[in-house]
PDB file of N, CA and C in Angstrom:
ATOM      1  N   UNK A   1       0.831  -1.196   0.000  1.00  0.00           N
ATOM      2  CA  UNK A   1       0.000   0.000   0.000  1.00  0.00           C
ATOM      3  C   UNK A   1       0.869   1.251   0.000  1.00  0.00           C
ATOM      4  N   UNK A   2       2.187   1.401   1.061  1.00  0.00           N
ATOM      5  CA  UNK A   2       2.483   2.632   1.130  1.00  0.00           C
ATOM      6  C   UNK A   2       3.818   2.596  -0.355  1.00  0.00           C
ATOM      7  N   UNK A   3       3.700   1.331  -0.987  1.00  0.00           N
ATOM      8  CA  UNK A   3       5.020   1.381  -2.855  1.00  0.00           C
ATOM      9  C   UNK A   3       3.464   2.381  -3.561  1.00  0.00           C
ATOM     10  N   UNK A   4       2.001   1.987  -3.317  1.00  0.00           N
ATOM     11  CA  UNK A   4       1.775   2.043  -3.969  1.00  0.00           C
ATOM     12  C   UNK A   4       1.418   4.280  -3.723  1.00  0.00           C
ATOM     13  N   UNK A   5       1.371   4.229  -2.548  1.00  0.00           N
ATOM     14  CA  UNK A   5       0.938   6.215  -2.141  1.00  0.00           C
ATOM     15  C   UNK A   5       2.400   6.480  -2.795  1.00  0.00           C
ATOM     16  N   UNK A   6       3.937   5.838  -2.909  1.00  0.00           N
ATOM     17  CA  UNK A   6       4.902   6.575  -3.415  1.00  0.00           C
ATOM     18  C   UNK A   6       4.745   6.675  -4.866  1.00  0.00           C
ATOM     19  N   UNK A   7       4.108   5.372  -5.558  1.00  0.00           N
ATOM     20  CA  UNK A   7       4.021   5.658  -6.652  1.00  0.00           C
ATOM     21  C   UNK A   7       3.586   6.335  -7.604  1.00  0.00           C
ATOM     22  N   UNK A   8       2.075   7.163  -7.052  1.00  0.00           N
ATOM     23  CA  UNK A   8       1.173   7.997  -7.263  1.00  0.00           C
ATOM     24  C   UNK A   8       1.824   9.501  -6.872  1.00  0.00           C
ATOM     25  N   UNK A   9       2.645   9.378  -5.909  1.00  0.00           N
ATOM     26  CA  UNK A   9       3.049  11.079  -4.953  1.00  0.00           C
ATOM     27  C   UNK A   9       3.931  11.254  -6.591  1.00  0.00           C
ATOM     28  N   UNK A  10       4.549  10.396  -6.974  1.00  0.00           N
ATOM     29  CA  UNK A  10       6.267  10.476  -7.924  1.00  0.00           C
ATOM     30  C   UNK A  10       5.458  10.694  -9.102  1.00  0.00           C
ATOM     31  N   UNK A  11       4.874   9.895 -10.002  1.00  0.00           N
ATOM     32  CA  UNK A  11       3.646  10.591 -11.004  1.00  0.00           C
ATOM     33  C   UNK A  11       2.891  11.682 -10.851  1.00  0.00           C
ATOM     34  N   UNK A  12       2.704  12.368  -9.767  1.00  0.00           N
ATOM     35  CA  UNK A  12       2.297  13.518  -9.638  1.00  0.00           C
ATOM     36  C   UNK A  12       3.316  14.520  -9.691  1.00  0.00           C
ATOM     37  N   UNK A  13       4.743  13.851  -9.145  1.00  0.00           N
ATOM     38  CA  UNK A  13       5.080  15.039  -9.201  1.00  0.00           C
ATOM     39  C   UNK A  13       5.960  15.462 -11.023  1.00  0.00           C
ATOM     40  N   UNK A  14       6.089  14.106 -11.569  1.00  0.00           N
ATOM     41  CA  UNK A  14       6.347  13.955 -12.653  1.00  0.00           C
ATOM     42  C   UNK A  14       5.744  14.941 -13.763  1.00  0.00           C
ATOM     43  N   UNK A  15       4.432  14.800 -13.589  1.00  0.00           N
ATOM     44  CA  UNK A  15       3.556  15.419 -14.554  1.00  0.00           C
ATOM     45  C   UNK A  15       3.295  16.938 -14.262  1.00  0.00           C
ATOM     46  N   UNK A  16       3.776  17.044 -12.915  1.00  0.00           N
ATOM     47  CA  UNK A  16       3.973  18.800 -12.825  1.00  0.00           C
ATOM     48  C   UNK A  16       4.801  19.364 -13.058  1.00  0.00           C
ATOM     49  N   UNK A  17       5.957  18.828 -13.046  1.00  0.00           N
ATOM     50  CA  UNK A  17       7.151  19.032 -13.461  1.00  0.00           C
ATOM     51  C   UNK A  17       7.435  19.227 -15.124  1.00  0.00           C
ATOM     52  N   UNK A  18       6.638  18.355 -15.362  1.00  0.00           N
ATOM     53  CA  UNK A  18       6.655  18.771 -17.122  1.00  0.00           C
ATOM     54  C   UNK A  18       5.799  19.678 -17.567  1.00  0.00           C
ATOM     55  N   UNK A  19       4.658  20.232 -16.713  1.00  0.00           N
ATOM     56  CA  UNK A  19       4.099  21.131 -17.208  1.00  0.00           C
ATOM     57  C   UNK A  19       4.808  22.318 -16.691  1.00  0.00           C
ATOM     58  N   UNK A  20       5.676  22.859 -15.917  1.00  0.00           N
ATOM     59  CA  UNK A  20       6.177  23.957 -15.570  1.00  0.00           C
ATOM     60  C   UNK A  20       7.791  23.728 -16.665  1.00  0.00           C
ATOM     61  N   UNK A  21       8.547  22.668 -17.049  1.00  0.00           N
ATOM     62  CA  UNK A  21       9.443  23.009 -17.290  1.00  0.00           C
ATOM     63  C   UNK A  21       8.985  22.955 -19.016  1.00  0.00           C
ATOM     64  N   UNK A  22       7.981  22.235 -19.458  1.00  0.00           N
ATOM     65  CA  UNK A  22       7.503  22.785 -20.787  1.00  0.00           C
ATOM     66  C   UNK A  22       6.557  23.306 -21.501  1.00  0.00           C
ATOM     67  N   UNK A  23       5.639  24.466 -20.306  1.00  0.00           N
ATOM     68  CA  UNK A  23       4.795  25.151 -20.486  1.00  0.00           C
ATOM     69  C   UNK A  23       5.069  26.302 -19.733  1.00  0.00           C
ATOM     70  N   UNK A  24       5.990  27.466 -19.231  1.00  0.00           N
ATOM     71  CA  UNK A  24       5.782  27.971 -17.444  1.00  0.00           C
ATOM     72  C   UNK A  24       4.668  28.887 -17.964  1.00  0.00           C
ATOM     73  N   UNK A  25       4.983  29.680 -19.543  1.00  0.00           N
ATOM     74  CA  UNK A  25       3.745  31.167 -19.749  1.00  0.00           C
ATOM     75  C   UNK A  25       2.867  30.574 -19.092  1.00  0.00           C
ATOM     76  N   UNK A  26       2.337  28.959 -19.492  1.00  0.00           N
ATOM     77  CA  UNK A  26       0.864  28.804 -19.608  1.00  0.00           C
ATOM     78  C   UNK A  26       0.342  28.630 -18.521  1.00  0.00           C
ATOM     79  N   UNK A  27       1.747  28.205 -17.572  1.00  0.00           N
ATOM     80  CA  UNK A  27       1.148  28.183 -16.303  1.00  0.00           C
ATOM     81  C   UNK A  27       0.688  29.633 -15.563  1.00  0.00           C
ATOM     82  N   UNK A  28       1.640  30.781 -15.946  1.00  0.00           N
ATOM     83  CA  UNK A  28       1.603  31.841 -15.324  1.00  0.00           C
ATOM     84  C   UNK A  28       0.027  32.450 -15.949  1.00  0.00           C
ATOM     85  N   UNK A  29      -0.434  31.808 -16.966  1.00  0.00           N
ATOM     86  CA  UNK A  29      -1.696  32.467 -17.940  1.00  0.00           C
ATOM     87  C   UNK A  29      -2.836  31.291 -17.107  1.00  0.00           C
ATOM     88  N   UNK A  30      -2.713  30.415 -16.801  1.00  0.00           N
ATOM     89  CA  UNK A  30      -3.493  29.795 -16.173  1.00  0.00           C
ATOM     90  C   UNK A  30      -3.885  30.552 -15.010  1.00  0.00           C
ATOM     91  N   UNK A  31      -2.681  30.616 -13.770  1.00  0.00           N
ATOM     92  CA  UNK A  31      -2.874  31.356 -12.859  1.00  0.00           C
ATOM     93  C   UNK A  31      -3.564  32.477 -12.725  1.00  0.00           C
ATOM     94  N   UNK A  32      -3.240  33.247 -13.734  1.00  0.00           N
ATOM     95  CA  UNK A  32      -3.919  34.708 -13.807  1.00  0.00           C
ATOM     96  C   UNK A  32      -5.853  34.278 -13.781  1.00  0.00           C
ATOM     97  N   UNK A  33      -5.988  33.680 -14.918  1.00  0.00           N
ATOM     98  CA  UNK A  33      -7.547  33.053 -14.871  1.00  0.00           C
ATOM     99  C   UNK A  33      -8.103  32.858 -13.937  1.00  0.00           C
ATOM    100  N   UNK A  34      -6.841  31.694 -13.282  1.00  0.00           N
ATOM    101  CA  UNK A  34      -7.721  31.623 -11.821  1.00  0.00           C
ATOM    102  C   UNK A  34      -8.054  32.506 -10.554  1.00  0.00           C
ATOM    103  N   UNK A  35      -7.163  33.313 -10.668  1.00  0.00           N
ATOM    104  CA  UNK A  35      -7.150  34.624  -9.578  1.00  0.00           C
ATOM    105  C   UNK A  35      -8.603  35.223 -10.033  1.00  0.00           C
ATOM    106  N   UNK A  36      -9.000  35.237 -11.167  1.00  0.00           N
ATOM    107  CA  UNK A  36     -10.323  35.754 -11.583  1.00  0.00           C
ATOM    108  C   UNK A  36     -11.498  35.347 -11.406  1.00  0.00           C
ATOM    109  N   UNK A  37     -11.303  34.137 -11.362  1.00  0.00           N
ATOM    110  CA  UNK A  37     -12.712  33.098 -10.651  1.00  0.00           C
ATOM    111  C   UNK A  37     -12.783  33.478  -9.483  1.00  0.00           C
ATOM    112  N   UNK A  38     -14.188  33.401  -9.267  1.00  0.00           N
ATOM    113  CA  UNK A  38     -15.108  33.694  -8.141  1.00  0.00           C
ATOM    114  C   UNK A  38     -14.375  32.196  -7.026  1.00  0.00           C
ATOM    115  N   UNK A  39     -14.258  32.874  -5.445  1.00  0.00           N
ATOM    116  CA  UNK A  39     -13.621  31.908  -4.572  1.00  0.00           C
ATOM    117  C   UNK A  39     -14.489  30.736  -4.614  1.00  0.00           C
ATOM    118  N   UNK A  40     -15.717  30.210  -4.817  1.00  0.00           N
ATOM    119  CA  UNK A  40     -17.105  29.396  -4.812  1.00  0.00           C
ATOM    120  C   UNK A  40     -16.389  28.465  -6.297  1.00  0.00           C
ATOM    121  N   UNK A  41     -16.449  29.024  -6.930  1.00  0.00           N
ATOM    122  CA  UNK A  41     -16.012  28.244  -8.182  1.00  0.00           C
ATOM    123  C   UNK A  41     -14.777  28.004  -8.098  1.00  0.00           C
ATOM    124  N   UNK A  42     -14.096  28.374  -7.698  1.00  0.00           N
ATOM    125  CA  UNK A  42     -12.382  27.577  -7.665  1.00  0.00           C
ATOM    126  C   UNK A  42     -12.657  26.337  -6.511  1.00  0.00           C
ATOM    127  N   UNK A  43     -13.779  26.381  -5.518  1.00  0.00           N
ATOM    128  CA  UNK A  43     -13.619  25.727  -4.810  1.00  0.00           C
ATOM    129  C   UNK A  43     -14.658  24.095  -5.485  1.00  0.00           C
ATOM    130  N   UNK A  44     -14.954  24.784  -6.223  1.00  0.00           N
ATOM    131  CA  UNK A  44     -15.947  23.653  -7.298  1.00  0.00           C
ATOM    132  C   UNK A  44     -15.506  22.839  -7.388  1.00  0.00           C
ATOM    133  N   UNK A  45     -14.419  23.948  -8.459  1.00  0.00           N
ATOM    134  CA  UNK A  45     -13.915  22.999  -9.968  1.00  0.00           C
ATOM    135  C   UNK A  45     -12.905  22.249  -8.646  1.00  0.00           C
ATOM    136  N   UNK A  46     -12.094  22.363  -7.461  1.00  0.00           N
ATOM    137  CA  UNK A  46     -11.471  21.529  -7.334  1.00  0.00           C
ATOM    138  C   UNK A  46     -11.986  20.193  -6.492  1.00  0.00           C
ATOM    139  N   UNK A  47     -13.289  20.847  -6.356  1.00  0.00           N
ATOM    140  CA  UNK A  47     -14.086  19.071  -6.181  1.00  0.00           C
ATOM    141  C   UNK A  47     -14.619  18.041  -6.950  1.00  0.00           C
ATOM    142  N   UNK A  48     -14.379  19.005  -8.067  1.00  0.00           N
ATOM    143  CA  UNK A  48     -14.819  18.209  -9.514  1.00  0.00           C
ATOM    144  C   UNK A  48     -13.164  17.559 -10.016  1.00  0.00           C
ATOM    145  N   UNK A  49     -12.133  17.975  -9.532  1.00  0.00           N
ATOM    146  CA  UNK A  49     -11.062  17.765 -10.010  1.00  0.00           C
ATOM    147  C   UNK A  49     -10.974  16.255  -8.593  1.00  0.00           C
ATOM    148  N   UNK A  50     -11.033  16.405  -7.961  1.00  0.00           N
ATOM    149  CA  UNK A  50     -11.154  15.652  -6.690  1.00  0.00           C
ATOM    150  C   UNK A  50     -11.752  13.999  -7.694  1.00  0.00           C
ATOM    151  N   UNK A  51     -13.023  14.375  -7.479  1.00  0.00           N
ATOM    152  CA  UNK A  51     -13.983  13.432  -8.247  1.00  0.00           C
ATOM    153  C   UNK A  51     -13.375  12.545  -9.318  1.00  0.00           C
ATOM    154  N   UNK A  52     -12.874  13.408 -10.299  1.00  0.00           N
ATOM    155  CA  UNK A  52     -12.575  12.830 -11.524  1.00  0.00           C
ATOM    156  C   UNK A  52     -11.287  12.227 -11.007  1.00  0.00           C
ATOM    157  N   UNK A  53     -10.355  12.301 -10.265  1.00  0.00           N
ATOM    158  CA  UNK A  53      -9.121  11.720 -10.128  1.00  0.00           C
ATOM    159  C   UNK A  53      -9.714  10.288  -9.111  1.00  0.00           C
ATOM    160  N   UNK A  54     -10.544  10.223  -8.443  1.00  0.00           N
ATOM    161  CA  UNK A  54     -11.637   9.451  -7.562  1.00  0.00           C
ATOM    162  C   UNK A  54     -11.894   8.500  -8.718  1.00  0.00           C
ATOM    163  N   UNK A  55     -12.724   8.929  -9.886  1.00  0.00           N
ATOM    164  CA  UNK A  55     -12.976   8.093 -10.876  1.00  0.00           C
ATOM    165  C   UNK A  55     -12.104   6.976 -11.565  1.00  0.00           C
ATOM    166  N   UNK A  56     -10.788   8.083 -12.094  1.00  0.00           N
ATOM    167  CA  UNK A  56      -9.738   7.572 -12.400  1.00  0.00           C
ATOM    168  C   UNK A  56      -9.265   6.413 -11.743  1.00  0.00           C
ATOM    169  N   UNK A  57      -8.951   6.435 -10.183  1.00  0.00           N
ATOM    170  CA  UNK A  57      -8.435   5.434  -9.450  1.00  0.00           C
ATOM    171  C   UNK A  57      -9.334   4.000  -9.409  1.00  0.00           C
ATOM    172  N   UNK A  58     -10.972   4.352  -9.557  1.00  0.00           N
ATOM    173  CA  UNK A  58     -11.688   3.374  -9.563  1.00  0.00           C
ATOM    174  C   UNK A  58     -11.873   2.633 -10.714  1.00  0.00           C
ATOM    175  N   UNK A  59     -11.372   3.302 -11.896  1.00  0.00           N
ATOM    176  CA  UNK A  59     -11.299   2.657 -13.641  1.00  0.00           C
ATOM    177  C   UNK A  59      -9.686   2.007 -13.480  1.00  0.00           C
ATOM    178  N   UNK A  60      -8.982   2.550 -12.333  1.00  0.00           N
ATOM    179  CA  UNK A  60      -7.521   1.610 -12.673  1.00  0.00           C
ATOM    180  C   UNK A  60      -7.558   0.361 -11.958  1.00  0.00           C
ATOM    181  N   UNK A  61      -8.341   0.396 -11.238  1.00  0.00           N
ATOM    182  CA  UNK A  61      -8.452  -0.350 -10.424  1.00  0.00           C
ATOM    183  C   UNK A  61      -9.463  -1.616 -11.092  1.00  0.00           C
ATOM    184  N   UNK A  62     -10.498  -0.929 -11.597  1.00  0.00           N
ATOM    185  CA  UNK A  62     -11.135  -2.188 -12.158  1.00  0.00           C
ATOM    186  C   UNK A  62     -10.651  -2.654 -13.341  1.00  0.00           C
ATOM    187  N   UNK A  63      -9.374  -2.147 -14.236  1.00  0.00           N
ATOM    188  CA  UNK A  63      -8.643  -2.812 -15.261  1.00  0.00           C
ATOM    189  C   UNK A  63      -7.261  -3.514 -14.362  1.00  0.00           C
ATOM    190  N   UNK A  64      -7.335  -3.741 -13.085  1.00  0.00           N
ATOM    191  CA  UNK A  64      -6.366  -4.695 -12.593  1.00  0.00           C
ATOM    192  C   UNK A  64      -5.197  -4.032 -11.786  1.00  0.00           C
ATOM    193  N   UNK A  65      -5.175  -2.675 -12.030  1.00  0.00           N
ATOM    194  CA  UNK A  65      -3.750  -1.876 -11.269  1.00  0.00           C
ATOM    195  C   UNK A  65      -4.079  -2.223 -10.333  1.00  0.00           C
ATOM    196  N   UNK A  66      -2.686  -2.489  -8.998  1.00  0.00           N
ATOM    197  CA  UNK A  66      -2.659  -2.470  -7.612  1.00  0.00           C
ATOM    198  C   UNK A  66      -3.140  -3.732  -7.602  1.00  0.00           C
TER     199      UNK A  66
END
């Protein structure tokens, strides 16, 4: 269980890492957007972001990961 929380922490940090070292404008243009959203909706979308990664784990799971 805890190969499998390192394995997920290291893919996370993988995939952020490539979006800052081969995107940063878009990150800094992202950011700006979000400073613009209403505090209610940032707090949404990141339960909807919550959810869908929730989903994700339950579709890897039922094709056999872990």
């Amino acid at each position: 269980m805890f190969a499998n929380i390192l394995l997920a922490i290291g893919l996370v940090f993988i995939i952020e890492g490539l979006v800052y070292a081969l995107a940063p404008s878009l990150v800094e243009d992202l950011l700006e957007a979000l400073r613009k959203l209403p505090i209610d909706m940032r707090r949404t979308f990141g339960f909807l972001v919550i959810v869908l990664g929730v989903c994700f784990l339950f579709a890897a799971r039922a094709l056999g990961a872990g």
